[in-house]
Protein backbone atom coordinates (compact mmCIF):
# COMPACT_ATOMS: atom_id res chain seq x y z
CA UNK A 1 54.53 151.13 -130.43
CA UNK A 2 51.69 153.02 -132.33
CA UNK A 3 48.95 154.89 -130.83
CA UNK A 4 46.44 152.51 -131.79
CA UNK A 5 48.78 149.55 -130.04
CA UNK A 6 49.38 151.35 -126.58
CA UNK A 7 45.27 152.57 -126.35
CA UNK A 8 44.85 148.67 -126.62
CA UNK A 9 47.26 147.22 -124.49
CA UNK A 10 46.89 149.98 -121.86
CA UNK A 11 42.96 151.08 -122.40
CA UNK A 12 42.17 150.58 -118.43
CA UNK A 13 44.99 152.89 -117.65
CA UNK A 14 44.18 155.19 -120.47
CA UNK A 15 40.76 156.09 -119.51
CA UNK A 16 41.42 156.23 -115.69
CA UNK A 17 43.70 159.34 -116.69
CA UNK A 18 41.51 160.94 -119.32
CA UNK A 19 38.58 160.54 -116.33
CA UNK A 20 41.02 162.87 -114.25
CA UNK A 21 40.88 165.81 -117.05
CA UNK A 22 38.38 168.68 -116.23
CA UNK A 23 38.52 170.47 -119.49
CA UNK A 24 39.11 168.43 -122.60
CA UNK A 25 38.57 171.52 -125.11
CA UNK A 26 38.42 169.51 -128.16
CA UNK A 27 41.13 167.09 -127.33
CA UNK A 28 39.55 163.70 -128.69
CA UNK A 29 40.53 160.51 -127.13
CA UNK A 30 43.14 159.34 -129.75
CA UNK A 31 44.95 162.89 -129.24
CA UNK A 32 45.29 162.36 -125.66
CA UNK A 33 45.97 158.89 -125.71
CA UNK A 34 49.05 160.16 -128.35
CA UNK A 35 50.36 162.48 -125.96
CA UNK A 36 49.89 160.32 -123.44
CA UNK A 37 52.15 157.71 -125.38
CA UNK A 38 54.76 160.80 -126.29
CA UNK A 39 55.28 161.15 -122.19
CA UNK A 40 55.21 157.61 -121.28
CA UNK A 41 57.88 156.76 -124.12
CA UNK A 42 60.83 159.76 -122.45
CA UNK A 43 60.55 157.94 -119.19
CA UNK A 44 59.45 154.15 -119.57
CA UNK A 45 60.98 153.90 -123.17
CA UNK A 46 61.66 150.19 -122.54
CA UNK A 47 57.84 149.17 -122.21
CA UNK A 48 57.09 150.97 -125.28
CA UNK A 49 60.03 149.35 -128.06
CA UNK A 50 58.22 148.74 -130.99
CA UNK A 51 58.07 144.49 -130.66
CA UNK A 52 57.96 144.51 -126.57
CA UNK A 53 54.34 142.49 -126.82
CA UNK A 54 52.35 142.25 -123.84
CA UNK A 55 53.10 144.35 -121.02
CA UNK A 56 53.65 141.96 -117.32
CA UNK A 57 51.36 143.41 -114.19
CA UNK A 58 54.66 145.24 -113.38
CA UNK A 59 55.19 147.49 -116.38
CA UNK A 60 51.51 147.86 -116.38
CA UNK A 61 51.41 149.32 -112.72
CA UNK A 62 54.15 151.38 -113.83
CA UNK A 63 52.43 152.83 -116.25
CA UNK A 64 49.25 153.46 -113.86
CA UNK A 65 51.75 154.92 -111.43
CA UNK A 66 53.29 156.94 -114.36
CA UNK A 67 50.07 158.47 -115.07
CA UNK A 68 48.80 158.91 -112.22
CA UNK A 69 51.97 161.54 -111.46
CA UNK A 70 51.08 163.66 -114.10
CA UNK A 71 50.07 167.28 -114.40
CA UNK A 72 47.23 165.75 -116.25
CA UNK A 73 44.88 168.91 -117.03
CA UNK A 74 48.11 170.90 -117.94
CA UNK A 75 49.15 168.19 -120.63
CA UNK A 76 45.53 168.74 -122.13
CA UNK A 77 45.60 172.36 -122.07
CA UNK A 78 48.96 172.33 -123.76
CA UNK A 79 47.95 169.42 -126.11
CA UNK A 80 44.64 171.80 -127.09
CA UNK A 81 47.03 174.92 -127.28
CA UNK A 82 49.18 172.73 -129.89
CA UNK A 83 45.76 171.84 -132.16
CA UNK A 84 45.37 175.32 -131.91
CA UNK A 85 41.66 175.39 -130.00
CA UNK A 86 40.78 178.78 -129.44
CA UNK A 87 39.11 178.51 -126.04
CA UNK A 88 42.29 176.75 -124.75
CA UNK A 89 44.48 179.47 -125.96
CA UNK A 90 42.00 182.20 -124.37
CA UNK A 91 42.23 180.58 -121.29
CA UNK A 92 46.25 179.77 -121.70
CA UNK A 93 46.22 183.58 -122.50
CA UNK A 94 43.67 184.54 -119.28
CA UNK A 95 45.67 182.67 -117.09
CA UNK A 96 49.72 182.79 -117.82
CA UNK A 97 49.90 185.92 -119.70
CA UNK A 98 51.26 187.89 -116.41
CA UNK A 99 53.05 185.39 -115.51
CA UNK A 100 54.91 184.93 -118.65
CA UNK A 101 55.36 188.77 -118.58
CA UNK A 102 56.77 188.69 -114.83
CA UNK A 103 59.65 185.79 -115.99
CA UNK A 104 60.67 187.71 -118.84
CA UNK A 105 61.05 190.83 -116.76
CA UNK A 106 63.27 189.02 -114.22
CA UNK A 107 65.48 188.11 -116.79
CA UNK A 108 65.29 191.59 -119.08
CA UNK A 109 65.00 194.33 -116.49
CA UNK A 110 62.87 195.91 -118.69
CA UNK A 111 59.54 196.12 -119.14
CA UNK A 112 59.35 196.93 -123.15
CA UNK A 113 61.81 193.67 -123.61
CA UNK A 114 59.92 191.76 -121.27
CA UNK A 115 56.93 192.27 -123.48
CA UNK A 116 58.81 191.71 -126.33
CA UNK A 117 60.15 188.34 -124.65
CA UNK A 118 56.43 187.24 -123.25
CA UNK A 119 55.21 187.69 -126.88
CA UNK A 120 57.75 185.80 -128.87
CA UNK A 121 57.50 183.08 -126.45
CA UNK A 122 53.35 182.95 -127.01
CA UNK A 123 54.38 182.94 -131.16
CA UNK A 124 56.87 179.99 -130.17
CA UNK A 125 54.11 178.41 -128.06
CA UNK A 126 51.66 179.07 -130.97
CA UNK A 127 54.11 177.42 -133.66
CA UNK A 128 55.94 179.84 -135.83
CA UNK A 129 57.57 176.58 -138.13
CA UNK A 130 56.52 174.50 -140.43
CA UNK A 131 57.27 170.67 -140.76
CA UNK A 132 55.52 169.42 -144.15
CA UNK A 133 53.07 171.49 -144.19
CA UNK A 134 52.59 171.49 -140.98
CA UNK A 135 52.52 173.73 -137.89
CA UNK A 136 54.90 173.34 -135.00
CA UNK A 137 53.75 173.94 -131.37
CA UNK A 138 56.46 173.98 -128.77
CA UNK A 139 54.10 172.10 -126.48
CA UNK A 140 53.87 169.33 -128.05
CA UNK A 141 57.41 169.21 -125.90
CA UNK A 142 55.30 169.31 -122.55
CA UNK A 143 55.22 165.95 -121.11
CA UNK A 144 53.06 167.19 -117.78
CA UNK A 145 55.80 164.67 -115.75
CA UNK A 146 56.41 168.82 -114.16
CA UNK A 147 54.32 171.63 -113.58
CA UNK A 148 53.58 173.76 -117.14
CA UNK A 149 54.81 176.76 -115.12
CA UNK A 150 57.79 175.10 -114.18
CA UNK A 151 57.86 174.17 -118.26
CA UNK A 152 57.30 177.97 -119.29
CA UNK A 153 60.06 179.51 -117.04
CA UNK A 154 62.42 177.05 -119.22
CA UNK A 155 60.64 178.21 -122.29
CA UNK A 156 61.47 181.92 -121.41
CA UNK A 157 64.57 180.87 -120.30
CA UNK A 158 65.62 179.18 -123.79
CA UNK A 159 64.42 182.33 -125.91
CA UNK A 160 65.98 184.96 -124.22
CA UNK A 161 69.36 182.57 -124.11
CA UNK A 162 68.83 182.30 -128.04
CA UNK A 163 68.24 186.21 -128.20
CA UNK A 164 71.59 186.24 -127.56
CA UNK A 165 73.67 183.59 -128.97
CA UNK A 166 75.91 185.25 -131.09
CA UNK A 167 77.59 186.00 -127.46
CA UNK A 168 76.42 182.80 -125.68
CA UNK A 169 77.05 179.04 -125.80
CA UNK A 170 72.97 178.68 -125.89
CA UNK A 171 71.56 177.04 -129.47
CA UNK A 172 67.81 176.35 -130.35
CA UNK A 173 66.44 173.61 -128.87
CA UNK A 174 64.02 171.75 -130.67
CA UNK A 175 64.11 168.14 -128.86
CA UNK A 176 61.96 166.97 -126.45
CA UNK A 177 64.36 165.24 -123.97
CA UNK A 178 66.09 168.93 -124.12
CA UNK A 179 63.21 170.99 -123.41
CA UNK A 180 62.48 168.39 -120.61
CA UNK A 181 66.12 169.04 -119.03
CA UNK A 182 66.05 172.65 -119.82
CA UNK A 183 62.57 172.51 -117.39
CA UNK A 184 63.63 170.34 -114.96
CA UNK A 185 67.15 173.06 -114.23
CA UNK A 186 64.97 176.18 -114.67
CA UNK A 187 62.47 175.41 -112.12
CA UNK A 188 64.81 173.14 -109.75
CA UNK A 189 62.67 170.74 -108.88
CA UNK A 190 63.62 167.31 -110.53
CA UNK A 191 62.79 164.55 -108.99
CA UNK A 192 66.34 163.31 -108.38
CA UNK A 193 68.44 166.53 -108.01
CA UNK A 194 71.81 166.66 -109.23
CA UNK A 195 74.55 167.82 -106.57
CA UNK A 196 74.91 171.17 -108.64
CA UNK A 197 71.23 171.66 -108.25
CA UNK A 198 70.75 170.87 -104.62
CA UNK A 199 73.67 173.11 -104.13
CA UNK A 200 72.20 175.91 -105.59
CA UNK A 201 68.63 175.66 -104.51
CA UNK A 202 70.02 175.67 -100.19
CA UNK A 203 72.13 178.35 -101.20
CA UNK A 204 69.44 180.50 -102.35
CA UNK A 205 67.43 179.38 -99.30
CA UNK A 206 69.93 180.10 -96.77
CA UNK A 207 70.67 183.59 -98.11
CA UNK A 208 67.05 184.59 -98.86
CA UNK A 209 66.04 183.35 -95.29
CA UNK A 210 69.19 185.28 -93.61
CA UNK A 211 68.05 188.61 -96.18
CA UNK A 212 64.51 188.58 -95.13
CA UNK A 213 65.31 188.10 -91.64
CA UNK A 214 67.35 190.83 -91.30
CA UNK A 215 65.37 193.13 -93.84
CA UNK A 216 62.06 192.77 -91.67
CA UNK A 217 64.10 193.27 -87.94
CA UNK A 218 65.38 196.32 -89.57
CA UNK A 219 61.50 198.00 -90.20
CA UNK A 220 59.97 200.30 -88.08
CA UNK A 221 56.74 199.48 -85.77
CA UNK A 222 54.41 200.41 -88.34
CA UNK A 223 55.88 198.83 -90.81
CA UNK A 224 55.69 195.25 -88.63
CA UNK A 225 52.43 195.80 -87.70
CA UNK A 226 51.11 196.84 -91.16
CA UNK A 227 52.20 193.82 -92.70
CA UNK A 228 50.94 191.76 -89.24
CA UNK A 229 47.25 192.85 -89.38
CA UNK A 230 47.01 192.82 -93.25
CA UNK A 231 48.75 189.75 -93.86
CA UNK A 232 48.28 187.51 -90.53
CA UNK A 233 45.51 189.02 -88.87
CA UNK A 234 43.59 188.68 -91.93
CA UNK A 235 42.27 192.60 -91.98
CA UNK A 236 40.61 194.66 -94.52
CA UNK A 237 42.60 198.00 -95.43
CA UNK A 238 39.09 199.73 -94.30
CA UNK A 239 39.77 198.32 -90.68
CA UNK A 240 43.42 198.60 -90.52
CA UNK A 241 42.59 202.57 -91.67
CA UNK A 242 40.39 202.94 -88.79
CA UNK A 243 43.21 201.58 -86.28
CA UNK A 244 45.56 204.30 -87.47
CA UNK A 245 42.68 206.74 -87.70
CA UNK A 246 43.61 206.81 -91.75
CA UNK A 247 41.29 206.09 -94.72
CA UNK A 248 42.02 202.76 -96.50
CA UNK A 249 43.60 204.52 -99.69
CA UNK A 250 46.07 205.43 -97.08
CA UNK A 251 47.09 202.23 -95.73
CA UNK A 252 47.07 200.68 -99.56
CA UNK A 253 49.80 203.03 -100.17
CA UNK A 254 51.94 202.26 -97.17
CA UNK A 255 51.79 198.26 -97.70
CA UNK A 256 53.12 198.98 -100.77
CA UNK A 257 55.77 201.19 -99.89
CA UNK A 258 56.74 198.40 -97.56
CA UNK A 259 56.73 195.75 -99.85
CA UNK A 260 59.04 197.69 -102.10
CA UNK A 261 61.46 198.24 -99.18
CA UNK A 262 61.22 195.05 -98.62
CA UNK A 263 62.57 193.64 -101.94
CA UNK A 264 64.98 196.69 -102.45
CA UNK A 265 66.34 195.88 -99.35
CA UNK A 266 66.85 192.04 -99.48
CA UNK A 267 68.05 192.52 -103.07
CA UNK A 268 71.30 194.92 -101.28
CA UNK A 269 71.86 191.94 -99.00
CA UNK A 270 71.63 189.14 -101.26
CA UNK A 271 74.31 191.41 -103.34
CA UNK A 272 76.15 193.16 -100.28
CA UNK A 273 76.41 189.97 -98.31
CA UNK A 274 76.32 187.19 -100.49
CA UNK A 275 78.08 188.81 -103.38
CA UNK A 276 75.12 187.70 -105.69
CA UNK A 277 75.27 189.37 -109.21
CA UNK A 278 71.82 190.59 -110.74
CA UNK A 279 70.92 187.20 -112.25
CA UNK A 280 71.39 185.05 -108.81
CA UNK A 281 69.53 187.85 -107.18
CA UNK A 282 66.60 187.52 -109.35
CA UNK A 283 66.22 183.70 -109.01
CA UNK A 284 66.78 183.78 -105.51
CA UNK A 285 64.00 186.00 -105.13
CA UNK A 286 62.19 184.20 -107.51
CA UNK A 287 62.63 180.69 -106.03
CA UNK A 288 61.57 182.39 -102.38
CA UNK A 289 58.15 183.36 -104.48
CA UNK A 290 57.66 179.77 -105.65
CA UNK A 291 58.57 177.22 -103.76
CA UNK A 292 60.44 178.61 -100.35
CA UNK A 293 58.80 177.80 -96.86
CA UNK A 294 60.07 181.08 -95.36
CA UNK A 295 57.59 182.36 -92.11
CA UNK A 296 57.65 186.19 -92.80
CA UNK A 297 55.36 185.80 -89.91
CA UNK A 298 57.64 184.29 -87.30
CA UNK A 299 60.46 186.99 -88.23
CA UNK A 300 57.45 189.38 -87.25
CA UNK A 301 57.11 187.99 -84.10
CA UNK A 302 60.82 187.48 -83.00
CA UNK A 303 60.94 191.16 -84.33
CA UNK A 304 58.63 192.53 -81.55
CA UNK A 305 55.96 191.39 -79.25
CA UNK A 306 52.69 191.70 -80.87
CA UNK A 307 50.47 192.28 -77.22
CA UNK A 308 52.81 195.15 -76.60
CA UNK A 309 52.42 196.43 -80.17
CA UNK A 310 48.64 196.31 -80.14
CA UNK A 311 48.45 197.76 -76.89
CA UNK A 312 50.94 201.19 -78.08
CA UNK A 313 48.47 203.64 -79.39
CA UNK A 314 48.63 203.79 -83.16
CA UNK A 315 48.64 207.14 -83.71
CA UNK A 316 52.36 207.36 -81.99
CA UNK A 317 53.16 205.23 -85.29
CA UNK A 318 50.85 206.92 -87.73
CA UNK A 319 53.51 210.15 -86.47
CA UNK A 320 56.33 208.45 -87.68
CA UNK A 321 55.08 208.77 -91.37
């Protein structure tokens, strides 16, 4: 089916998607409607052979429901990214330029590689082949059937595998139905997990949950109530510095000393208890970040009784430093 043939067969569902888009950039209607096509055709490739003819009511409210799943501003931003419109990549660049920077370092444990990692992924992303003449974006493989964050973690993923495949098992992918399964495993949230998957993802869970647990009964009373007032009781570091009779400076200085302790210390559990190597350790922590309901604030509460904590005088804890 050509672009021209699905935007007239399936104009009503077309347009009720591109209405959805907040920023077209200069994504015309025929471009979207083409990447539109280029997702529908991986999922709902029967309704799209080449002599299917006119779709029933069915197919045509699977399409609508097809659509309507889609990460639909994402698949334009990436689509505008792959024409190569400059206010799309300067907000691409605004907005995921940390975060690409953050994946990489999970999986370097270094920060010069990790830069080295975030910026050959933005050259991949850009297009650094040529196909006749013309440039190759790897996002024209984004679909927007998952998040483009979810997308990018497999993207970093992929290039630092291929960084090393003189020692790996790892080769290029260029395909979209492989960049789709790389995405789907990196950020573990298909739609239909596999067993494997599911495995992994309530292993993570269970250990992270036990880590943290454990981590947070083991800080001191200052510690619990710093992270309390800043983070639950919704407190400026200015008031929180007057509590402990501190200036704010002060109090910036010891959240952040806690939330290092914090990670250093679930990271020795996850390895000392769960016998997690440095790679499981990193997505564990990483899947906690993203998608984990943990309540840091119940394990402050079963870790000591909040009316008794604000009654102590803070200064007894402010002694402890």
């Amino acid at each position: 089916m050509t672009v021209e043939e699905f935007h007239k067969l399936f104009q009503q569902e077309i347009v009720a998607t591109l209405e959805r888009i907040k920023t077209r950039y200069s994504v015309s209607d025929a471009a979207m409607a083409a990447a539109l096509l280029a997702s529908a055709k991986k999922y709902l490739s029967p309704i799209f052979a080449a002599d299917h003819g006119e779709p029933s009511a069915e197919e045509r409210q699977a399409v609508a429901d097809y659509f309507a799943s889609l990460n639909c501003d994402e698949l334009c931003l990436a689509t505008a990214c792959a024409k190569g419109d400059d206010q799309a990549w300067e907000d691409f660049f605004k907005d995921y330029r940390g975060y690409l920077i953050n994946i990489s370092r999970t999986m370097t444990q270094d920060g010069g590689a990790a830069e080295q990692l975030a910026d050959s992924t933005f050259a991949e992303l850009y297009g650094v082949r040529e196909v006749e003449g013309t440039r190759v974006s790897k996002f024209t493989f984004y679909s927007g059937r998952g998040s483009l964050r979810g997308w990018l973690r497999a993207v970093v993923f992929q290039l630092s595998a291929d960084s090393h495949r003189q020692t790996s098992r790892y080769v290029q992918t260029e395909e979209p139905e492989d960049m789709e399964r790389l995405a789907h495993a990196a950020e573990l949230q298909q739609a239909t997990p596999t067993t494997e998957i599911t495995f992994i993802r309530e292993r993570y869970r269970t250990a992270v949950t036990e880590a943290l647990r454990n981590t947070i009964a083991a800080l001191d009373e200052r510690e619990r109530l710093l992270l309390a007032y800043y983070y639950y009781d919704d407190l400026t570091l200015k008031e929180i510095g007057q509590m402990f009779a501190v200036h704010e400076a002060t109090v910036s200085r010891w959240i952040t000393k806690v939330q290092k302790r914090i990670r250093k210390l679930v990271e020795k559990s996850l390895a000392r208890d769960h016998n997690f190597n440095r790679q499981e350790v990193n997505e564990a922590i990483a899947l906690a970040a993203e998608e984990m309901d943990i309540s840091v604030q119940e394990y402050l509460y079963e870790s000591a009784d909040r009316k008794t904590d604000k009654a102590a005088s803070p200064g007894d804890a402010v002694a402890q430093n």
